[in-house]
Protein backbone atom coordinates (compact mmCIF):
# COMPACT_ATOMS: atom_id res chain seq x y z
CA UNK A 1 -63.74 -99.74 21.54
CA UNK A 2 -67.08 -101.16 22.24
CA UNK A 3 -68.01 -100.94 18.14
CA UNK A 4 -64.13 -103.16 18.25
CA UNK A 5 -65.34 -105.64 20.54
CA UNK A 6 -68.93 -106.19 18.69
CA UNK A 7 -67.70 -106.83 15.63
CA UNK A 8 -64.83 -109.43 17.28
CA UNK A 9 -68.07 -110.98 18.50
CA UNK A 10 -70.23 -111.21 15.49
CA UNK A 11 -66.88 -112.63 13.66
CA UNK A 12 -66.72 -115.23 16.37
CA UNK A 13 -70.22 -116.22 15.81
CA UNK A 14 -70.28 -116.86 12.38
CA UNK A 15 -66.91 -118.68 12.73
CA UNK A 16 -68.74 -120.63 15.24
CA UNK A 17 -72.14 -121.49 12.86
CA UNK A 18 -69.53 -122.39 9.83
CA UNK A 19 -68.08 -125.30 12.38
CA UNK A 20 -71.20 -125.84 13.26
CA UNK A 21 -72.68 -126.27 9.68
CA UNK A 22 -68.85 -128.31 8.77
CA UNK A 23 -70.32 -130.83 11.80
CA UNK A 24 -73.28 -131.36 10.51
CA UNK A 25 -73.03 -131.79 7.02
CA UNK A 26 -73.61 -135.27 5.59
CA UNK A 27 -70.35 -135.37 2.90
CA UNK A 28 -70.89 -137.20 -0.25
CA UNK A 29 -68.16 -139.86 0.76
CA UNK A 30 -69.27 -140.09 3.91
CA UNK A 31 -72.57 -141.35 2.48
CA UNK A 32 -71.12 -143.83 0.42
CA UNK A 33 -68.95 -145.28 3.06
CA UNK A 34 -72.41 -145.44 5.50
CA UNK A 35 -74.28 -147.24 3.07
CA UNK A 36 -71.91 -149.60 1.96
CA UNK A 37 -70.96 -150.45 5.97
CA UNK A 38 -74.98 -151.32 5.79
CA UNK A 39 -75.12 -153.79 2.74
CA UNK A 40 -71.90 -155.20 2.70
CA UNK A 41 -72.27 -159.12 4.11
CA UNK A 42 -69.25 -158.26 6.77
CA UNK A 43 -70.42 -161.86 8.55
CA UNK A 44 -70.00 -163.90 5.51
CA UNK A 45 -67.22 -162.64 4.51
CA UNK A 46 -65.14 -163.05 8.20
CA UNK A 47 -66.19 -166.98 8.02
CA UNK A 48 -63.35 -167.56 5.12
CA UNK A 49 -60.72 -164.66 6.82
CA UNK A 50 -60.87 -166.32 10.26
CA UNK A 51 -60.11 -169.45 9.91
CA UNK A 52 -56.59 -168.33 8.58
CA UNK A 53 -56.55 -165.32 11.19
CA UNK A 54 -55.45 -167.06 14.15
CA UNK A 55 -54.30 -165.24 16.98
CA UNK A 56 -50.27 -165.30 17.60
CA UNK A 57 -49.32 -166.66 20.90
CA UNK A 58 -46.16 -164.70 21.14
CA UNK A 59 -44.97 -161.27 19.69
CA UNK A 60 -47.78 -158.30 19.00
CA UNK A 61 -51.51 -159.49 18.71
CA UNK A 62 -52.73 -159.44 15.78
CA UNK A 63 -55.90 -156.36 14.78
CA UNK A 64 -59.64 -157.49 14.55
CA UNK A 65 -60.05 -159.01 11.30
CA UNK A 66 -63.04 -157.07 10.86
CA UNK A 67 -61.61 -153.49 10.97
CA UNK A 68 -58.87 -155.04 8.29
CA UNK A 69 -61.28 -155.60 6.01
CA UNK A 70 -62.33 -152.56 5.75
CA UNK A 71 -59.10 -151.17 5.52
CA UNK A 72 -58.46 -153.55 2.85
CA UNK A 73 -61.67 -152.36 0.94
CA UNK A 74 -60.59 -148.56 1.57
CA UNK A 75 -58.01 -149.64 -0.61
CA UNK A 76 -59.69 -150.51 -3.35
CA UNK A 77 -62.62 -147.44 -3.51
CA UNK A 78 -60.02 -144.79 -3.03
CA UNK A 79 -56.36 -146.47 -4.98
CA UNK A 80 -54.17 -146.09 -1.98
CA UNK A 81 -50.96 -147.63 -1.26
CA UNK A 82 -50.20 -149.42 1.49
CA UNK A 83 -48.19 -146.34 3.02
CA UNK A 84 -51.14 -143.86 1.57
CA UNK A 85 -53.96 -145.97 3.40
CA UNK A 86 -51.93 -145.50 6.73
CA UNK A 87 -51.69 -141.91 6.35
CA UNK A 88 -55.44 -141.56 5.64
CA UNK A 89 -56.61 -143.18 8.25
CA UNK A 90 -54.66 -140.60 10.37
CA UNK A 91 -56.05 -137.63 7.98
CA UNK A 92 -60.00 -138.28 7.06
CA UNK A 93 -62.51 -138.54 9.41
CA UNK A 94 -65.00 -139.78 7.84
CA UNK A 95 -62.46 -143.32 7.44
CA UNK A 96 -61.94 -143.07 11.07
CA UNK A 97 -65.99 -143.39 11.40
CA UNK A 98 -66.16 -145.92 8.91
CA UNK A 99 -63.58 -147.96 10.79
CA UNK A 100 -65.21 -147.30 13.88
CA UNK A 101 -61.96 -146.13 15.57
CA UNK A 102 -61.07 -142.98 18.34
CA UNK A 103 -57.89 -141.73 17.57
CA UNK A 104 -57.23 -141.14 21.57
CA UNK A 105 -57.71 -144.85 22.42
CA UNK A 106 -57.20 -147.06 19.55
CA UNK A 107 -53.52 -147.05 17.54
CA UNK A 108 -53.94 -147.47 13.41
CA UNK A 109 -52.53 -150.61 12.20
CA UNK A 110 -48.77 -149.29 10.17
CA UNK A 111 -48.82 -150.51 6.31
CA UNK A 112 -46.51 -153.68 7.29
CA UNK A 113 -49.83 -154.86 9.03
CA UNK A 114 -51.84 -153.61 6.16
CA UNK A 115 -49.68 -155.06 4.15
CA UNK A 116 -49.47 -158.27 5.38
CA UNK A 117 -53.49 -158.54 5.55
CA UNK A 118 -53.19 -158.46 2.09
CA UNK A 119 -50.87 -161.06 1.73
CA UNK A 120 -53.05 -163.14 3.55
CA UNK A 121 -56.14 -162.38 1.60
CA UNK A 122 -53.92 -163.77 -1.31
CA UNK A 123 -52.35 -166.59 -0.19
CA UNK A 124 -55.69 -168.58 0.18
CA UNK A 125 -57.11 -166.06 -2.43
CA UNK A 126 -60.09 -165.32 -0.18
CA UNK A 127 -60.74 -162.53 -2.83
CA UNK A 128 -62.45 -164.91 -4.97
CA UNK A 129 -64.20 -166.68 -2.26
CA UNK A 130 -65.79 -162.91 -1.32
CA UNK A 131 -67.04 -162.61 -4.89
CA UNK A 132 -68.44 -165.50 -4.85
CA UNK A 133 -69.98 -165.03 -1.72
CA UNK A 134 -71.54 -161.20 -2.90
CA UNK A 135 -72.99 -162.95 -5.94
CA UNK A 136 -74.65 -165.35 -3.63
CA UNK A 137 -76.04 -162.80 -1.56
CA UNK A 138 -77.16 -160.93 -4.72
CA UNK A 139 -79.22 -164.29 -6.23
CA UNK A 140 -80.39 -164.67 -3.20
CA UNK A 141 -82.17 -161.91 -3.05
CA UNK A 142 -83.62 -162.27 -6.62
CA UNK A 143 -80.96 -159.19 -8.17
CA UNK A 144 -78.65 -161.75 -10.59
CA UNK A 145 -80.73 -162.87 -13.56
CA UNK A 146 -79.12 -165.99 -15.75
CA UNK A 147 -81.37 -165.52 -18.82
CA UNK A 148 -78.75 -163.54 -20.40
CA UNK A 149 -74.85 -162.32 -20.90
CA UNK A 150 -73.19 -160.25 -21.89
CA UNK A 151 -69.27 -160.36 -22.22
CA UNK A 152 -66.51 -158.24 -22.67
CA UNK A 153 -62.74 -156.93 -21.88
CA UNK A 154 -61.02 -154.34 -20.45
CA UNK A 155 -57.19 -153.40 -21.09
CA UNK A 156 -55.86 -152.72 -17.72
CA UNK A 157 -52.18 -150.71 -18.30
CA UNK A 158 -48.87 -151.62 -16.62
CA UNK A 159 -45.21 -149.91 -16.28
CA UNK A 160 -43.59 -149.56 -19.47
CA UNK A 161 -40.21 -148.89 -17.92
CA UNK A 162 -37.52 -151.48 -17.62
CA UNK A 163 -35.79 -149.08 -14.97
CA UNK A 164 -36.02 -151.33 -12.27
CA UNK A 165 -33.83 -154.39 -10.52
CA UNK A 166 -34.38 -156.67 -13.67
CA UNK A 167 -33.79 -154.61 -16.62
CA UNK A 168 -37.14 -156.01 -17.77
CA UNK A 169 -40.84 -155.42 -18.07
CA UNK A 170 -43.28 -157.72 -15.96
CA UNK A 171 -43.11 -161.26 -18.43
CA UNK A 172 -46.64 -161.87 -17.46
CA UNK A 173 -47.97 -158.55 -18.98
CA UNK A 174 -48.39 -157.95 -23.30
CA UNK A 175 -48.99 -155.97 -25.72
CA UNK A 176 -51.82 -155.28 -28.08
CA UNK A 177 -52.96 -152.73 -30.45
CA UNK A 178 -56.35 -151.04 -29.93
CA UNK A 179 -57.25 -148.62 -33.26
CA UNK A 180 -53.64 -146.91 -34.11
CA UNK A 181 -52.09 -147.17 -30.45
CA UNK A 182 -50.47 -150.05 -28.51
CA UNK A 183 -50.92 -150.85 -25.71
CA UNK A 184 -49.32 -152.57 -22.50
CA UNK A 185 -50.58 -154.44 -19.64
CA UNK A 186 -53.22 -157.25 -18.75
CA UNK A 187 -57.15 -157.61 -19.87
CA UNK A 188 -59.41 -158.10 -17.51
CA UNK A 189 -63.05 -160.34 -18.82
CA UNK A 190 -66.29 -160.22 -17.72
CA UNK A 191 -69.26 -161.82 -17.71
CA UNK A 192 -72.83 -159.96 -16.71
CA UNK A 193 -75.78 -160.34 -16.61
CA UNK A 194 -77.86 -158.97 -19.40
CA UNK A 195 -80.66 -157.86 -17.26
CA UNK A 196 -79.57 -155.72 -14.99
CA UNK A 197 -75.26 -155.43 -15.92
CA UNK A 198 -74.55 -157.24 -12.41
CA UNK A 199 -70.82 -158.84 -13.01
CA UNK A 200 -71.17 -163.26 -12.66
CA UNK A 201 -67.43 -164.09 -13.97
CA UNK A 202 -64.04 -162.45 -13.92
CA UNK A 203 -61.38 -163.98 -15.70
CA UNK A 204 -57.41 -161.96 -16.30
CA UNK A 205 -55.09 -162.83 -19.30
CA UNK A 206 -52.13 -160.67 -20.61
CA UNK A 207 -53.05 -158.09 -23.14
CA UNK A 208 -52.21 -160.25 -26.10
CA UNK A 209 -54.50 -162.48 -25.39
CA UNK A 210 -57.36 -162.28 -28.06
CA UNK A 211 -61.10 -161.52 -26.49
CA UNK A 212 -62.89 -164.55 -28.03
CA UNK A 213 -60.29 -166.66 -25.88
CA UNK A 214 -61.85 -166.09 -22.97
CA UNK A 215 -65.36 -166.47 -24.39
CA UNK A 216 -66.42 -169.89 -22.89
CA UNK A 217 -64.72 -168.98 -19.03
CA UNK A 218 -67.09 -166.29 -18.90
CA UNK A 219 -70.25 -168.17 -19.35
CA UNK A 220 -72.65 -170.19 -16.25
CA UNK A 221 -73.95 -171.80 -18.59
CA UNK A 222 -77.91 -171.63 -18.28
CA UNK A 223 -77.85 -168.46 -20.62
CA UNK A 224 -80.74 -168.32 -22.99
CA UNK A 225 -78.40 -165.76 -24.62
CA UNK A 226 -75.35 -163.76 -25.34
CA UNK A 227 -74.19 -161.03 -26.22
CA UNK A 228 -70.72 -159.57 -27.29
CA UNK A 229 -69.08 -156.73 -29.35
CA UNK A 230 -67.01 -157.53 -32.63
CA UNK A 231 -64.25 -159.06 -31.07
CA UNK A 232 -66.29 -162.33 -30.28
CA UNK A 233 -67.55 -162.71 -33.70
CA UNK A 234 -66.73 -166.74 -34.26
CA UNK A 235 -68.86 -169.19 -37.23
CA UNK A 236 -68.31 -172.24 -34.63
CA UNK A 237 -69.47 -170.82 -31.68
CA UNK A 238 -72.30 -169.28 -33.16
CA UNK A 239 -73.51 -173.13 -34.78
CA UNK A 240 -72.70 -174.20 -31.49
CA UNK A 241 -74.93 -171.56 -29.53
CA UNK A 242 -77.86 -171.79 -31.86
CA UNK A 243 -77.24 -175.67 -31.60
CA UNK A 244 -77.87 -175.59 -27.63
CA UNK A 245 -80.95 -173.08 -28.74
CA UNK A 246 -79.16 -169.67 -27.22
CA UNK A 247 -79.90 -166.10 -28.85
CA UNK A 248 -76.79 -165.09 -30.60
CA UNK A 249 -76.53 -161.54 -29.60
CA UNK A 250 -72.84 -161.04 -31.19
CA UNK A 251 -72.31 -157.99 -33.25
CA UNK A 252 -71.99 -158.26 -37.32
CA UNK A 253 -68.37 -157.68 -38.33
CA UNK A 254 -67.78 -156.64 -42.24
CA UNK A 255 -65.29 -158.31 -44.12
CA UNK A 256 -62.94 -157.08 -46.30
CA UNK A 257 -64.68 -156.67 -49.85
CA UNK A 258 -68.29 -156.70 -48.36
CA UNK A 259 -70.17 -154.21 -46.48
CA UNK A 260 -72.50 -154.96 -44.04
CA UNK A 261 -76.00 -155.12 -44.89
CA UNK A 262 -79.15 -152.86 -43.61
CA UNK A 263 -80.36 -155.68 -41.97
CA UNK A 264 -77.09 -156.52 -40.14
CA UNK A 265 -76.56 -152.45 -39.38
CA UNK A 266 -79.73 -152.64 -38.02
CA UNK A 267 -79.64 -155.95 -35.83
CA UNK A 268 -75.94 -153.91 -34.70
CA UNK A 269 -77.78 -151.27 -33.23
CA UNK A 270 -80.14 -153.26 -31.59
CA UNK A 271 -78.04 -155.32 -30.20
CA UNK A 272 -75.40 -152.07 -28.58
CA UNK A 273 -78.35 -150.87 -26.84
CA UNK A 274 -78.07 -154.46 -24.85
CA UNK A 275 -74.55 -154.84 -24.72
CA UNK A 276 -73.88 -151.23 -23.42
CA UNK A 277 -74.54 -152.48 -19.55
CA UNK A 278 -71.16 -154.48 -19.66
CA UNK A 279 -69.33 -151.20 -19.96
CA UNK A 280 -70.95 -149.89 -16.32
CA UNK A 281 -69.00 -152.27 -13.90
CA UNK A 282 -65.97 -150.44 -16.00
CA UNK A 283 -66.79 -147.14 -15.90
CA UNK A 284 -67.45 -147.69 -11.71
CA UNK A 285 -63.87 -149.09 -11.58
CA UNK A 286 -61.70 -146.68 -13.99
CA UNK A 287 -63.74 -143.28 -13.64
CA UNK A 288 -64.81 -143.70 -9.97
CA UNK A 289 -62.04 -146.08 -7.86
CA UNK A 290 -59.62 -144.49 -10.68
CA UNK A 291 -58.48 -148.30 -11.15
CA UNK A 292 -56.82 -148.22 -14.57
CA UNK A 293 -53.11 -149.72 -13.69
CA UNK A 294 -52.39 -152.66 -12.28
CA UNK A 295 -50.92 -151.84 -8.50
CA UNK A 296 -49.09 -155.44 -8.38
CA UNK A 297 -46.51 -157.80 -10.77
CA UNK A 298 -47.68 -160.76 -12.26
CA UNK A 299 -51.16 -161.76 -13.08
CA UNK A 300 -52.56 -163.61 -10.25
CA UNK A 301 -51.75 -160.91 -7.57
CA UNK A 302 -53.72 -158.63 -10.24
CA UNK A 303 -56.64 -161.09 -10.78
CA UNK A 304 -57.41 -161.42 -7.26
CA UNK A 305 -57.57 -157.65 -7.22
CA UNK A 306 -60.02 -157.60 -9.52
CA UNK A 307 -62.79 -160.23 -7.87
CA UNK A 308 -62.57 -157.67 -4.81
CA UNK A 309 -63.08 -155.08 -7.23
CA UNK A 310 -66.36 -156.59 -8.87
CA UNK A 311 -67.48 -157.83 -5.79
CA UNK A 312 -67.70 -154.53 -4.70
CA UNK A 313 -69.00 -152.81 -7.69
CA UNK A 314 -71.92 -155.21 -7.46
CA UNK A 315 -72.54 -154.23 -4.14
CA UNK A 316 -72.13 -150.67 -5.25
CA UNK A 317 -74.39 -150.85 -7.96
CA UNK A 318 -77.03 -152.47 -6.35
CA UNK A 319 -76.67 -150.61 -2.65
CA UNK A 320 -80.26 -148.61 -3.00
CA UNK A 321 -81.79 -152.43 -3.55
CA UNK A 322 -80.06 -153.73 -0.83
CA UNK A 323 -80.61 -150.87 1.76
CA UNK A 324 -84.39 -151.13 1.12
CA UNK A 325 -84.66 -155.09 1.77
């Protein structure tokens, strides 16, 4: 009996050091979430939201902007749905410490208030004004060169399926073929900077809209040079960059009956080593916020995604530079 009640003790204990360990154990995504509550320029950002963000004089008051925000930007690390975010918030912890709320005191905003954030947000498109605001912050602090850029595009898939209310796919949305598949959806184009990959310009067409289109959009225009894949290879544009003295960093496409030469191989090479940091602001957004459909109809609800998006991949990217200064 007294062997029985040792043992029930020891058991007890070690339940009691694996809680104990659980407590204090510093999770990956609770990492992230501290350090991008430190860098993130939460004042800056609140001086565009508040101004719309009036109080209502009648019916329920409305939550602290502040705590929305970061709701909203929940959103966009982890994917969720309006209905997924409220549930989370419920479920994780470590959002509940990130949003700085107590479960026995404080009630979680339902997604028809999350919701209708958002619709805020886009109805003076605020999301723009916040990457414009990061990038600020960023030059600011010396971590946005303008010597170079590099540009590219992204295909960004939507719903095939015409089973819906309309019989018919989003109008706004194309197609476009990409080696032997098609493909459905929107692009989104980027400009960044060639030093360090940081993203400057965002612009969102429908998939059938060619690359080089956007070309011009996704310039500042104090670039001493840029860079591109194959896509942006264009004779006028390239008289006109050399014209204005810019480094024309656009890859050599063959043409039919003529093979590239070693020089141009070798200048092609060079040159991918360069252009390779325009593919990191993608790979944050696709492989880790698993953003690779659009969540919304239409192309301006999905645009305005992505400058929150960016914003927050430059922040992301540069969060160790940030933290230290």
């Amino acid at each position: 009996m007294v062997g029985k009640e040792n043992l029930i003790s020891q058991t007890m204990n070690y339940q009691n050091s694996f809680i104990a360990m659980g407590q204090t154990k510093n999770l990956r995504r609770e990492k992230f979430l501290q350090e991008m509550a430190k860098v993130i320029p939460w004042g800056r950002l609140l001086t565009k939201i508040l101004p719309h963000y009036e109080s209502n004089e009648l019916g329920r008051k409305r939550k602290d902007a502040l705590l929305m925000l970061k709701i909203y930007f929940l959103q966009q690390w982890y994917s969720l749905s309006d209905p997924a975010m409220e549930e989370e918030i419920y479920d994780r912890n470590t959002f509940q410490k990130f949003l700085d709320l107590d479960l026995l005191v404080d009630t979680v905003p339902d997604e028809t208030t999350i919701l209708n954030f958002r619709h805020l947000l886009e109805k003076y498109a605020l999301q723009k004004k916040f990457f414009a605001i990061v990038n600020q912050m960023l030059e600011e602090k010396g971590l946005i060169m303008k010597e170079g850029t590099i540009v590219d595009a992204t295909i960004i898939a939507a719903p095939k399926s015409t089973k819906n209310l309309t019989g018919k796919r989003d109008p706004e949305m194309g197609s476009t073929k990409k080696g032997n598949n098609w493909y459905f959806g929107m692009k989104g184009h980027i400009g960044v900077s060639a030093e360090n990959g940081l993203v400057h310009s965002v612009e969102g067409t429908s998939a059938n809209i060619h690359d080089k289109a956007m070309f011009e959009q996704l310039l500042h225009g104090e670039e001493k040079a840029v860079f591109g894949d194959k896509g942006y290879v264009d004779k006028e544009l390239k008289q006109e960059a050399r014209k204005d003295g810019i480094y024309w960093g656009v890859l050599d496409r063959a043409v039919r009956g003529h093979a590239l030469s070693g020089s141009q191989k070798k200048k092609n090479r060079k040159m991918s080593s360069v252009r390779s940091k325009v593919e990191h602001p993608f790979q944050v957004l696709k492989c880790q916020w698993y953003y690779r459909k659009v969540r919304y109809k239409g192309l301006k609800k999905n645009l305005l995604q992505l400058f929150s998006l960016f914003a927050l991949c430059n922040i992301y990217r540069m969060r160790k530079k940030l933290l230290t200064t």
